[in-house]
N, C-alpha and C. Protein backbone atom coordinates (compact mmCIF):
# COMPACT_ATOMS: atom_id res chain seq x y z
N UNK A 1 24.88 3.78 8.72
CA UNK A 1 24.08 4.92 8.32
C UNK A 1 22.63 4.62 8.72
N UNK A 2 22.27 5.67 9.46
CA UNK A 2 21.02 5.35 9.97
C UNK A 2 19.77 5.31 8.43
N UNK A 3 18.51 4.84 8.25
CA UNK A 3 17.95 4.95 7.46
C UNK A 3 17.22 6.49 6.78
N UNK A 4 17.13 7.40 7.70
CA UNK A 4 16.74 8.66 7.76
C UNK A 4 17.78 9.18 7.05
N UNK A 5 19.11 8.91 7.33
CA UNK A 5 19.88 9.77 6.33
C UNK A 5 20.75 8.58 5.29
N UNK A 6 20.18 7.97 4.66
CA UNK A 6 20.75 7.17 3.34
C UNK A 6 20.14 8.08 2.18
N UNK A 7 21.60 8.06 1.62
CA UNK A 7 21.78 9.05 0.31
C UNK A 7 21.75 8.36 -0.71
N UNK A 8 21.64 7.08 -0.39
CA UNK A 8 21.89 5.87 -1.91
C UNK A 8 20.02 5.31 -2.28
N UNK A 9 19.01 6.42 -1.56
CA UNK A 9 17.83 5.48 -1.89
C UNK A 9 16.89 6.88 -2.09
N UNK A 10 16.44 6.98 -3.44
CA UNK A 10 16.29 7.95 -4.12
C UNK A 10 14.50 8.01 -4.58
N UNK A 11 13.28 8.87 -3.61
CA UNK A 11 11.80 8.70 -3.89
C UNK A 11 11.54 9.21 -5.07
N UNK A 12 11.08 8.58 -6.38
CA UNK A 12 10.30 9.36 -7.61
C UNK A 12 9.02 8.98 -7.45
N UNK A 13 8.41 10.03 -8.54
CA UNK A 13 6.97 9.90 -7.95
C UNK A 13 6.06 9.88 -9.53
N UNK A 14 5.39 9.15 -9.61
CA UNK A 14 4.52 8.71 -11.01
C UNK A 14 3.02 9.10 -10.79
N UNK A 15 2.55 9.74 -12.30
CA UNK A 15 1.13 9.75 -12.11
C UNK A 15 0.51 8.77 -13.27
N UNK A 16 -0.60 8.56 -13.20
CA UNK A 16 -1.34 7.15 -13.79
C UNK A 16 -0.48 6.90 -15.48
N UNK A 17 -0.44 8.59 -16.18
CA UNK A 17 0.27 7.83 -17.45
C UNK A 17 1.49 7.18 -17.69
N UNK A 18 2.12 7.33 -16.46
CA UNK A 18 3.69 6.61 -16.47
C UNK A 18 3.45 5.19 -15.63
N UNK A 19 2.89 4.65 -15.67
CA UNK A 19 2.68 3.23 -14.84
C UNK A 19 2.90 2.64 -15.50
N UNK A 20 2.64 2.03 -16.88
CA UNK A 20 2.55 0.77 -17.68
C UNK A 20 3.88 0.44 -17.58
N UNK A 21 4.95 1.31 -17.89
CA UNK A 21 6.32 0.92 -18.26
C UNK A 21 6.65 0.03 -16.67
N UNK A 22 6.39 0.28 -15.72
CA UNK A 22 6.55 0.43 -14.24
C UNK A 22 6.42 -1.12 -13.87
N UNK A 23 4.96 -1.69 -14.70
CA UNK A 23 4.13 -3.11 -14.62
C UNK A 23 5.06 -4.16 -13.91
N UNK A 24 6.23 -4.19 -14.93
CA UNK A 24 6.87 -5.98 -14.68
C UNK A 24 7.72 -5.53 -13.44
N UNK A 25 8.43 -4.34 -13.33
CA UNK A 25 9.42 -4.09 -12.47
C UNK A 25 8.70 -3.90 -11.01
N UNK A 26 7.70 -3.08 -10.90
CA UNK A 26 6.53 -3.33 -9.70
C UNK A 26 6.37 -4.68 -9.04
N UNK A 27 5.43 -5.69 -10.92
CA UNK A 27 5.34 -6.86 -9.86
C UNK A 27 6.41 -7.82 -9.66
N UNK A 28 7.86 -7.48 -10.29
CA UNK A 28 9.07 -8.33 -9.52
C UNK A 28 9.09 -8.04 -7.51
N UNK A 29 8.89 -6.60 -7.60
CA UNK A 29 9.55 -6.34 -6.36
C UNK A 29 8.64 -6.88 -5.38
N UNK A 30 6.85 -6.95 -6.03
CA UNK A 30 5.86 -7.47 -5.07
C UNK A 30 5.97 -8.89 -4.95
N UNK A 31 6.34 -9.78 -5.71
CA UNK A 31 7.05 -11.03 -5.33
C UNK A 31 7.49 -11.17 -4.59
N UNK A 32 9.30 -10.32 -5.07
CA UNK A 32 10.20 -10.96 -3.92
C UNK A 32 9.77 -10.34 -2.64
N UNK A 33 8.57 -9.46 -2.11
CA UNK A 33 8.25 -9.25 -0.75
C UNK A 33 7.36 -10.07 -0.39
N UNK A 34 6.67 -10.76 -1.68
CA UNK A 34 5.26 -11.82 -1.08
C UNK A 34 5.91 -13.17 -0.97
N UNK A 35 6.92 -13.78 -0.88
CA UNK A 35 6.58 -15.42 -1.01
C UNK A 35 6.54 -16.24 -0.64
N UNK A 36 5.70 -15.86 0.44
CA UNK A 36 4.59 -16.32 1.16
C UNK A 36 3.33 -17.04 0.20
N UNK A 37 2.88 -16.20 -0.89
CA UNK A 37 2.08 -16.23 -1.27
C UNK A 37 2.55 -16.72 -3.26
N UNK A 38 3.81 -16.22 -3.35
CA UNK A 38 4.27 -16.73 -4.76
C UNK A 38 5.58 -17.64 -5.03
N UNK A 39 5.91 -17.94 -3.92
CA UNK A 39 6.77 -19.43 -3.77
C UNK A 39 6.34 -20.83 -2.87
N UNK A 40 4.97 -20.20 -2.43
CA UNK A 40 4.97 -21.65 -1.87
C UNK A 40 3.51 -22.42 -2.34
N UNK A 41 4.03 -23.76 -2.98
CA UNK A 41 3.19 -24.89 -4.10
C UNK A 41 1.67 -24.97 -3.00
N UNK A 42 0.77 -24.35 -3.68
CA UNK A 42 -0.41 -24.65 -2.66
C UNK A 42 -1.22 -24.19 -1.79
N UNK A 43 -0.14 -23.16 -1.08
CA UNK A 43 -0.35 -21.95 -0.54
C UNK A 43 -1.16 -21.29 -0.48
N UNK A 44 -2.57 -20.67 0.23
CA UNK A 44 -3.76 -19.97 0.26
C UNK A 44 -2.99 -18.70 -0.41
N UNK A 45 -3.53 -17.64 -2.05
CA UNK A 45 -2.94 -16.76 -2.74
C UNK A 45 -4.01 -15.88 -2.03
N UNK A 46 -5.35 -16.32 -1.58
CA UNK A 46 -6.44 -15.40 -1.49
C UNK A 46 -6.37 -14.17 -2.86
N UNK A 47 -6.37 -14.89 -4.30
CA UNK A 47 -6.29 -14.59 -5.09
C UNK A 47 -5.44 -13.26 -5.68
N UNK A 48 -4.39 -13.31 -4.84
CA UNK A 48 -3.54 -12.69 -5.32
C UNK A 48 -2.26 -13.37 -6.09
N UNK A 49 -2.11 -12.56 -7.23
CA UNK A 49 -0.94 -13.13 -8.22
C UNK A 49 -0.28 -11.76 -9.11
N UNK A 50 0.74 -12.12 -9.19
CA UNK A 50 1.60 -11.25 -10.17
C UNK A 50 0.42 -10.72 -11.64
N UNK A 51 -0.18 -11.71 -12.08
CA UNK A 51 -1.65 -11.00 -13.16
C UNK A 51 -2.02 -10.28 -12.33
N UNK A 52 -3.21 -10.57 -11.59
CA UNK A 52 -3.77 -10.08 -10.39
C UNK A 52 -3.60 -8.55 -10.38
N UNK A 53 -2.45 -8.61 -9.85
CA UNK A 53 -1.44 -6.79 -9.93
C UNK A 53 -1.57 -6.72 -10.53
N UNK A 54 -1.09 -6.78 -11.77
CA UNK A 54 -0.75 -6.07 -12.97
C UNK A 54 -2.17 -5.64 -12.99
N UNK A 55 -3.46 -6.17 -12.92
CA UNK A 55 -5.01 -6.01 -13.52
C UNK A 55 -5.07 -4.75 -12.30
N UNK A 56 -4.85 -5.01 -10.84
CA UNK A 56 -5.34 -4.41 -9.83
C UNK A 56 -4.43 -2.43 -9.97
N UNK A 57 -3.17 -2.70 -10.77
CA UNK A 57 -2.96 -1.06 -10.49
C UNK A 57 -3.23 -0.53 -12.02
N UNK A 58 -3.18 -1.43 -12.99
CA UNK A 58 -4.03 -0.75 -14.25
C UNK A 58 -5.39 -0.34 -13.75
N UNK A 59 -5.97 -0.94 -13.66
CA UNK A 59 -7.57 -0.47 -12.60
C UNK A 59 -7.45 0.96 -11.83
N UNK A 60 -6.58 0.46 -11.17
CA UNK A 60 -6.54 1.64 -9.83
C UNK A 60 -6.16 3.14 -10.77
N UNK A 61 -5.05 3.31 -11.59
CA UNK A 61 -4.38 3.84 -11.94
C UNK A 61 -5.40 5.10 -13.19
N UNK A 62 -6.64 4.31 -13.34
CA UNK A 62 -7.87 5.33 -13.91
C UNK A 62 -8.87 5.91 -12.52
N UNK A 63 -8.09 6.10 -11.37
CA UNK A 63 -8.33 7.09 -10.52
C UNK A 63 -8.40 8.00 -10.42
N UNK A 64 -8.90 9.47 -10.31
CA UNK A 64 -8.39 10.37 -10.07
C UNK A 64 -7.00 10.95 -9.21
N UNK A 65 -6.18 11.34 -9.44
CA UNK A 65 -5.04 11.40 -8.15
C UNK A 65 -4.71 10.26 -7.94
N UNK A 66 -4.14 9.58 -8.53
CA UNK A 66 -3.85 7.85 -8.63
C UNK A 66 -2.21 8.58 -8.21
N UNK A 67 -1.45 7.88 -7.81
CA UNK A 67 -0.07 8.14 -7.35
C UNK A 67 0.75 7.37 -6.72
N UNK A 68 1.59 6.74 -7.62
CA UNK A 68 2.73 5.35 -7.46
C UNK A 68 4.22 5.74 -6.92
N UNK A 69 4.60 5.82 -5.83
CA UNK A 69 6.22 6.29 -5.48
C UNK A 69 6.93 4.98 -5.36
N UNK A 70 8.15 5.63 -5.57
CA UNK A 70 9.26 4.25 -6.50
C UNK A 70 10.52 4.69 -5.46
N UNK A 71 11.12 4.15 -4.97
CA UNK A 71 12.31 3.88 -4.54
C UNK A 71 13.04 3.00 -5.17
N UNK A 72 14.27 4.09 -5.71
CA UNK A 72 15.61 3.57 -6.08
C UNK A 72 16.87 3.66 -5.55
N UNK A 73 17.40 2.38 -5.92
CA UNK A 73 19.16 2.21 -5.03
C UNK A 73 19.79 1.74 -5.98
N UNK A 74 20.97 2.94 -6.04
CA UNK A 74 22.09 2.97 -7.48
C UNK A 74 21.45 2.41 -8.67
N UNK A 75 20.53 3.28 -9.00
CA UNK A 75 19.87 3.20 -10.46
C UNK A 75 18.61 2.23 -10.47
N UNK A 76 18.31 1.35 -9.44
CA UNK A 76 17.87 0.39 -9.60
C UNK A 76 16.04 0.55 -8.87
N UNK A 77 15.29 0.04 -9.15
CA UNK A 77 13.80 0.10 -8.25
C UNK A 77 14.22 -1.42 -6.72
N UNK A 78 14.27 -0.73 -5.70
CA UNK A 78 13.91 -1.43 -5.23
C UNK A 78 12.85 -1.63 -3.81
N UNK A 79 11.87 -0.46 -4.29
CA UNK A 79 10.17 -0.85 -3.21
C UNK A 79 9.48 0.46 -3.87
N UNK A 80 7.90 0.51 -4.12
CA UNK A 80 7.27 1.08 -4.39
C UNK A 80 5.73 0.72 -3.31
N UNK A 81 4.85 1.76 -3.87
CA UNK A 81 4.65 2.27 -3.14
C UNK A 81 3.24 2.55 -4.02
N UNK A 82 1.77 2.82 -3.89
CA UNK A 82 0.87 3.55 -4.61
C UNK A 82 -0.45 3.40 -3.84
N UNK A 83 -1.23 5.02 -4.22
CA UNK A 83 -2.61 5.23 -3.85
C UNK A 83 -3.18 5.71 -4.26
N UNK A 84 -4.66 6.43 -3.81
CA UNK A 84 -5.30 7.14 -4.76
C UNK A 84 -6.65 7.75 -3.62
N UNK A 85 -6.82 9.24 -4.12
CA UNK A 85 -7.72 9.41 -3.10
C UNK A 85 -9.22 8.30 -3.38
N UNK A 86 -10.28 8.59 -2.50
CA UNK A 86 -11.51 8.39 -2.75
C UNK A 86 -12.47 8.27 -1.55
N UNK A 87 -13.61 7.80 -2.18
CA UNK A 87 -14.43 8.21 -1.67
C UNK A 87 -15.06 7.21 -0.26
N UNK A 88 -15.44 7.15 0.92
CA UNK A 88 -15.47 6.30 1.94
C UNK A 88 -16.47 4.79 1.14
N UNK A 89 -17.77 5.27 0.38
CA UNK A 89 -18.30 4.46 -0.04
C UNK A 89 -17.32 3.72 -0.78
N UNK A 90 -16.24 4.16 -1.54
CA UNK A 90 -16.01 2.88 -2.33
C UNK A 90 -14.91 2.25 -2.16
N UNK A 91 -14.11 2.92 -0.88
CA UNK A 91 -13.10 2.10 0.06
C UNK A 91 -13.58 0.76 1.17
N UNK A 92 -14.57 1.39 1.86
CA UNK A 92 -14.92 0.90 2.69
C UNK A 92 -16.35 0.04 2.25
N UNK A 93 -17.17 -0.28 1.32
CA UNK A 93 -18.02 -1.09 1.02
C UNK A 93 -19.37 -1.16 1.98
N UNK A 94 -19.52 -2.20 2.36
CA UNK A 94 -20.61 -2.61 3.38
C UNK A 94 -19.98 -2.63 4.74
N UNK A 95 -18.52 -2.12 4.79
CA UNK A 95 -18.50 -1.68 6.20
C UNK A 95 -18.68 -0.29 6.07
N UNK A 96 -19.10 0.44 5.64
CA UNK A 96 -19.34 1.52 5.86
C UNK A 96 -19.95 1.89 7.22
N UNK A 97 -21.17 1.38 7.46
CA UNK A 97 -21.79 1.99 8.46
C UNK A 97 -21.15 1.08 9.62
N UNK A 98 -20.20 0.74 9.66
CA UNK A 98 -19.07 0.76 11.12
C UNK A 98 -18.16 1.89 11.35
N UNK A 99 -17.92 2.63 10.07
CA UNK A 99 -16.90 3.75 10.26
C UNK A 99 -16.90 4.69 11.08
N UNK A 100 -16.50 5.79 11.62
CA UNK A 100 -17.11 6.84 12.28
C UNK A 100 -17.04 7.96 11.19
N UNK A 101 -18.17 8.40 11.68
CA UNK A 101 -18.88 9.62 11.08
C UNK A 101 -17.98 10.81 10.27
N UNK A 102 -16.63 10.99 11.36
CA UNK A 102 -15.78 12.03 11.73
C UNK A 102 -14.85 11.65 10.70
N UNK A 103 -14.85 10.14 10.19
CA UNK A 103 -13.71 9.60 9.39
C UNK A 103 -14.13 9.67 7.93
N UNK A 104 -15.58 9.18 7.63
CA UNK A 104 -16.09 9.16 6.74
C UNK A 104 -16.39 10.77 6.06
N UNK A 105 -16.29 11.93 6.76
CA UNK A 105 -16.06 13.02 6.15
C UNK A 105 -14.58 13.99 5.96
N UNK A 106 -13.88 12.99 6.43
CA UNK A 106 -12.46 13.51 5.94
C UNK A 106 -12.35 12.99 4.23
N UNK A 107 -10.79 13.90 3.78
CA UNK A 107 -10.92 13.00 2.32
C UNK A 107 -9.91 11.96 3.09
N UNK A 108 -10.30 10.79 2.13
CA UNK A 108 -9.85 9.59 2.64
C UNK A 108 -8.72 9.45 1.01
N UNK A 109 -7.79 7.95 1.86
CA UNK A 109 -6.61 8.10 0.57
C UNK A 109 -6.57 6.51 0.71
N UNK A 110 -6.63 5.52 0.12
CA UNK A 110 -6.57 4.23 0.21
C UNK A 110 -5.60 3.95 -0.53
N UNK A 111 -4.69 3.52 0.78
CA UNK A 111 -3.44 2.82 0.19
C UNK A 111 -3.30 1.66 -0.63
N UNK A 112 -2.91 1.29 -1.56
CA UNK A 112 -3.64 -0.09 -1.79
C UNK A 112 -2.31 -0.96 -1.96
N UNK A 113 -1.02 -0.61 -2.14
CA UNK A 113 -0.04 -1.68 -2.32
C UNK A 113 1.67 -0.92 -1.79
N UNK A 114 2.39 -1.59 -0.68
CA UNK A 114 3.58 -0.89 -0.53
C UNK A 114 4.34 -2.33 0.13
N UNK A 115 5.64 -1.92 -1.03
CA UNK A 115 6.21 -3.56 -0.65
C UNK A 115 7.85 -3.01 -1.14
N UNK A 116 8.70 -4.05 -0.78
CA UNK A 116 10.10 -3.49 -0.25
C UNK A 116 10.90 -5.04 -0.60
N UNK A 117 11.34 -4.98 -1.23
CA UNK A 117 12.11 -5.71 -1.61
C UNK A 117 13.13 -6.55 -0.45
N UNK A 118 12.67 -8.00 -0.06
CA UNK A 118 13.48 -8.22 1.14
C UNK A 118 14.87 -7.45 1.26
N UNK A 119 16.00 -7.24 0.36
CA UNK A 119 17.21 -7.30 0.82
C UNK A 119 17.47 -5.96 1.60
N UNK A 120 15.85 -4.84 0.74
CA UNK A 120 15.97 -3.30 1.51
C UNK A 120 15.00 -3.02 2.59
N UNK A 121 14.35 -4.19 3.69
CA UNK A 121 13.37 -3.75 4.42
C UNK A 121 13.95 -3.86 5.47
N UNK A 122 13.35 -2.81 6.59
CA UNK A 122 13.78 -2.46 7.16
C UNK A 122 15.05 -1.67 7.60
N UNK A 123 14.97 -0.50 6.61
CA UNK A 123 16.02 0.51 6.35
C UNK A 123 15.10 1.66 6.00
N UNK A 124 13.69 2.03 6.47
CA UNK A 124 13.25 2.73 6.67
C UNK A 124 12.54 3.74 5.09
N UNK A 125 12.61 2.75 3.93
CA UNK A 125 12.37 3.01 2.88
C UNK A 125 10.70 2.52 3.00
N UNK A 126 10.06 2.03 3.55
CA UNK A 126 8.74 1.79 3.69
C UNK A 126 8.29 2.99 4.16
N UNK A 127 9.03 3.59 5.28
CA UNK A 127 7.86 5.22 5.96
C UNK A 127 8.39 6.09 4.50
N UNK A 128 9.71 5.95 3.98
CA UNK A 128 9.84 7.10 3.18
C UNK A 128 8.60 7.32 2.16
N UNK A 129 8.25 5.97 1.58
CA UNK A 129 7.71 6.15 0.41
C UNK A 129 5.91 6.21 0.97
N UNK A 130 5.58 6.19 2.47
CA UNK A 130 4.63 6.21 2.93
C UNK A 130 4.66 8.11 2.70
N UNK A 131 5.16 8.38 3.56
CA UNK A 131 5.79 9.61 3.43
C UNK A 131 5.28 10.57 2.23
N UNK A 132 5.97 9.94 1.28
CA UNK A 132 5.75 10.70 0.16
C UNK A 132 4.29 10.50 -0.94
N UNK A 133 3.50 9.72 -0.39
CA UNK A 133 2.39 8.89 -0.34
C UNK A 133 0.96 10.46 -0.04
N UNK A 134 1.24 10.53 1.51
CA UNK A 134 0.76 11.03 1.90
C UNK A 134 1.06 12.94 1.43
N UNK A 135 2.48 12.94 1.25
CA UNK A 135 2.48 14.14 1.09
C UNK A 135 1.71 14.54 -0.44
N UNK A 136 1.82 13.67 -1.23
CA UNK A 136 1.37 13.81 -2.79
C UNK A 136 -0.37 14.11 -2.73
N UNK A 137 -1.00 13.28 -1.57
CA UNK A 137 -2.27 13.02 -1.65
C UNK A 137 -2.74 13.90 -1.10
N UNK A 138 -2.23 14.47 0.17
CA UNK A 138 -2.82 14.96 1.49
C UNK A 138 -3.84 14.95 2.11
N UNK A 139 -4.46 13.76 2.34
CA UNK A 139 -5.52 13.19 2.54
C UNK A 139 -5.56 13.67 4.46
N UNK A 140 -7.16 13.44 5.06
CA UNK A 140 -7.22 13.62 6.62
C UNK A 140 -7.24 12.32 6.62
N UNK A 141 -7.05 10.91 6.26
CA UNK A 141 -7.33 9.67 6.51
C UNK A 141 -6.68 9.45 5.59
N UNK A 142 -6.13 7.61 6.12
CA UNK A 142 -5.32 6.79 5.14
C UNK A 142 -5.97 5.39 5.12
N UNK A 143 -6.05 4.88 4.63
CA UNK A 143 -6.88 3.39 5.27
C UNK A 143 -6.03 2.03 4.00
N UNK A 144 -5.99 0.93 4.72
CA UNK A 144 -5.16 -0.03 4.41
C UNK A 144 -5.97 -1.27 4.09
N UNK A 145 -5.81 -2.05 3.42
CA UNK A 145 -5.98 -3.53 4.13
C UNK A 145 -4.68 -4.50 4.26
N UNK A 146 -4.75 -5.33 4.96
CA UNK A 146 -3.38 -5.96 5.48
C UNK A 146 -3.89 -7.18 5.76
N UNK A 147 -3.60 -8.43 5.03
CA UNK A 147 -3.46 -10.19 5.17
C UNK A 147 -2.93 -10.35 6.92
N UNK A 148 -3.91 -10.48 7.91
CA UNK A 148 -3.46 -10.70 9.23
C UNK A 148 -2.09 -11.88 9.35
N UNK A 149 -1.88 -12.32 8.75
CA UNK A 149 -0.49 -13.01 8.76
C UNK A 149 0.96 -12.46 7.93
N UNK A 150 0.58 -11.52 7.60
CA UNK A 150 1.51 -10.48 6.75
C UNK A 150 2.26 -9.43 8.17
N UNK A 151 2.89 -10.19 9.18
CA UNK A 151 3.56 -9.55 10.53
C UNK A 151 4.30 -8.01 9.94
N UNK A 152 5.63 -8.87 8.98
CA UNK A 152 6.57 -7.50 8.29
C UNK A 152 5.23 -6.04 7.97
N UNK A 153 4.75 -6.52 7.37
CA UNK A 153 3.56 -5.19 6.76
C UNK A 153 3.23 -4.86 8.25
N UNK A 154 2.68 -5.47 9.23
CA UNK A 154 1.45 -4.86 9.57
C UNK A 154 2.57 -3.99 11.24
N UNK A 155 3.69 -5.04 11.23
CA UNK A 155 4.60 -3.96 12.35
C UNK A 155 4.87 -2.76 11.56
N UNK A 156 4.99 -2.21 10.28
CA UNK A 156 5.09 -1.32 9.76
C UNK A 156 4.29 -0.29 9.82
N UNK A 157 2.92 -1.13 9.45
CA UNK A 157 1.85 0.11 9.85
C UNK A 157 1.34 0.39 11.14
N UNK A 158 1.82 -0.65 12.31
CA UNK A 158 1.87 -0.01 13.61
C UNK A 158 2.72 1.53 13.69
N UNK A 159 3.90 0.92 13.67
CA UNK A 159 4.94 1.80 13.82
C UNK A 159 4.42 3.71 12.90
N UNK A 160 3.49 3.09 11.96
CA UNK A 160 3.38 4.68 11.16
C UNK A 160 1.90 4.94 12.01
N UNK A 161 1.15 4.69 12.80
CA UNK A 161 0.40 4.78 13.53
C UNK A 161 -1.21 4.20 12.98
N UNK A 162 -1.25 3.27 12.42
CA UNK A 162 -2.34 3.17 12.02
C UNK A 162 -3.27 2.01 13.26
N UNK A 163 -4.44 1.84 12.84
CA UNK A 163 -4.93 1.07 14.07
C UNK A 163 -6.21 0.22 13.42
N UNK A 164 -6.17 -0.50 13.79
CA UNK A 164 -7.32 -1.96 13.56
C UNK A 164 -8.51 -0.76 13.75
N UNK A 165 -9.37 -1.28 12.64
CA UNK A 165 -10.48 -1.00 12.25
C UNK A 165 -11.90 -1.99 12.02
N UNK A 166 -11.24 -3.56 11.76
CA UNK A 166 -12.22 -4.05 11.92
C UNK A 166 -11.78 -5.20 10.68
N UNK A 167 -12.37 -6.19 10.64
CA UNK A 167 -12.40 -7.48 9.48
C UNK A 167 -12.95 -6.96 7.97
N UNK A 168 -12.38 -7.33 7.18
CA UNK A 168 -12.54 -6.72 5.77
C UNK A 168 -12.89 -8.10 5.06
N UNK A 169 -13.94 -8.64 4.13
CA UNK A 169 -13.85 -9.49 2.89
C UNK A 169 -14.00 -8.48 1.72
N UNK A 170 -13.09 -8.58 0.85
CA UNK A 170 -13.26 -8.24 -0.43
C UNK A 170 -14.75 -8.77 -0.67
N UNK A 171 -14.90 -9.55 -0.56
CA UNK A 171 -15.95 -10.42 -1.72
C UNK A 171 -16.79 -11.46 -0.40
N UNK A 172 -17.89 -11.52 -0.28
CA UNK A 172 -18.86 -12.15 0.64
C UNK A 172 -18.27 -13.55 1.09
N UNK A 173 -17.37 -14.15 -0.01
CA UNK A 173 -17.30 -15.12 0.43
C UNK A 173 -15.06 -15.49 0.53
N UNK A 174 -14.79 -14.30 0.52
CA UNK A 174 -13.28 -14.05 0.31
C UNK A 174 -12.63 -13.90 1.76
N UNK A 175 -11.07 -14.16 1.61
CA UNK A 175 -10.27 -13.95 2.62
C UNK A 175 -10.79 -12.42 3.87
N UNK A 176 -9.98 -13.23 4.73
CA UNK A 176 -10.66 -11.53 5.88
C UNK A 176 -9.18 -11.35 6.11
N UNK A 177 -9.57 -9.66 5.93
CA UNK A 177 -8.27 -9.06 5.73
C UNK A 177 -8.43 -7.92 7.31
N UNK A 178 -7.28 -7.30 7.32
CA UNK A 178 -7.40 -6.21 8.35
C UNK A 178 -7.29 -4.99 8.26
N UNK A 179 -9.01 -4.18 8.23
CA UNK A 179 -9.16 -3.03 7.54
C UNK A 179 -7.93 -1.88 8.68
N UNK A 180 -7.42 -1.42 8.45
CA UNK A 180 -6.44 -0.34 9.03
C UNK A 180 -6.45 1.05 8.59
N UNK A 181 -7.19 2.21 9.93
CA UNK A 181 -6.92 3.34 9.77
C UNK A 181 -6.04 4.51 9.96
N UNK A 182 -5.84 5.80 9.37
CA UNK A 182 -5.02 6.30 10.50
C UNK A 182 -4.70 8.03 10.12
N UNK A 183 -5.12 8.39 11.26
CA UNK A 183 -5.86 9.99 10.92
C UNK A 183 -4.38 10.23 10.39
N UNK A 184 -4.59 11.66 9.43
CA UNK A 184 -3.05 11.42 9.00
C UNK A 184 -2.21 12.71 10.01
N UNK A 185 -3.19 13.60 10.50
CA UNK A 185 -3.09 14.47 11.51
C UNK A 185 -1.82 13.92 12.72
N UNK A 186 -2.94 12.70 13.15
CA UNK A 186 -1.81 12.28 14.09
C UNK A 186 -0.18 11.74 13.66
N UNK A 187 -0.24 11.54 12.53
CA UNK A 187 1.05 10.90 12.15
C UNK A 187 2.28 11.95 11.76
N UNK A 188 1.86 13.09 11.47
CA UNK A 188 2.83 13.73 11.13
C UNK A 188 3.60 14.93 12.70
């Protein structure tokens, strides 16, 4: 069965007051897609951790238009998905004035977390819940950041058309990440 037509993997869609229940089952599934980063003793986390999450989509989740999609298979969660519109200043920081002009006045939608449970990736449940991401938000722009050694993620967001934008630090003196844009015009 091709992934486009699997009937066993089912998109729901959450707004900020239904998240809490969501917490532990979210950050199981962001595990078993990170462990890279949560099985190996030592490992650069670039301060990411199962707390971490939990702090980063409670945060997010007092967004306006905050919006978490959940993929399930036979009853079960297995990849989610969440974003939230906003504003270029407070996506994009002190790169701002690298952006283009044209981008910075679209509404923008910052993706901030989409992860897939190894045993279901690559079965096309990553565009679904992108998919339904975008349709919830309807943003003219999507913008990402992506751990340049995170390959699985970032062939993904090739494939949905997004494109290098430029080096990202959270924090002046933090990991460089890979800011990723992608008109949403062209994608659909």
């Amino acid at each position: 069965m091709t992934p486009s037509t699997r009937t066993d993997v089912v998109i729901r869609t959450y707004g900020p007051g239904q998240v809490a229940p969501l917490l532990d089952t979210i950050a199981d599934i962001w595990a078993d897609a990170h462990p890279e980063i949560v099985d190996t003793p030592g490992a650069s986390t670039d301060g990411l951790s199962v707390p971490v999450l939990h702090r980063q989509v409670t945060g997010h989740a007092r967004h306006e238009g905050f919006t978490l999609v959940a993929a399930y298979a036979h009853g079960s969660m297995v990849a989610f998905g969440y974003a939230f519109p906003c504003t270029p200043e407070y996506w994009y920081g002190e790169l701002l004035p690298a952006i283009p002009e044209h981008v910075r006045a679209g509404r923008l939608m910052g993706l901030c977390e989409l992860a897939v449970t190894p045993a279901w990736q690559s079965q096309g449940i990553g565009s679904r819940l992108h998919a339904a991401l975008l349709k919830a938000i309807n943003p003219d722009w999507s913008s990402l950041l992506v751990r340049p050694d995170n390959t699985g993620g970032r062939s993904l967001y090739d494939r949905l058309g997004y494109e290098y934008a430029g080096p990202y630090h959270n924090t002046p003196d933090g990991p460089e990440f890979d800011l990723l844009l992608l008109r949403v015009a062209d994608a659909t």
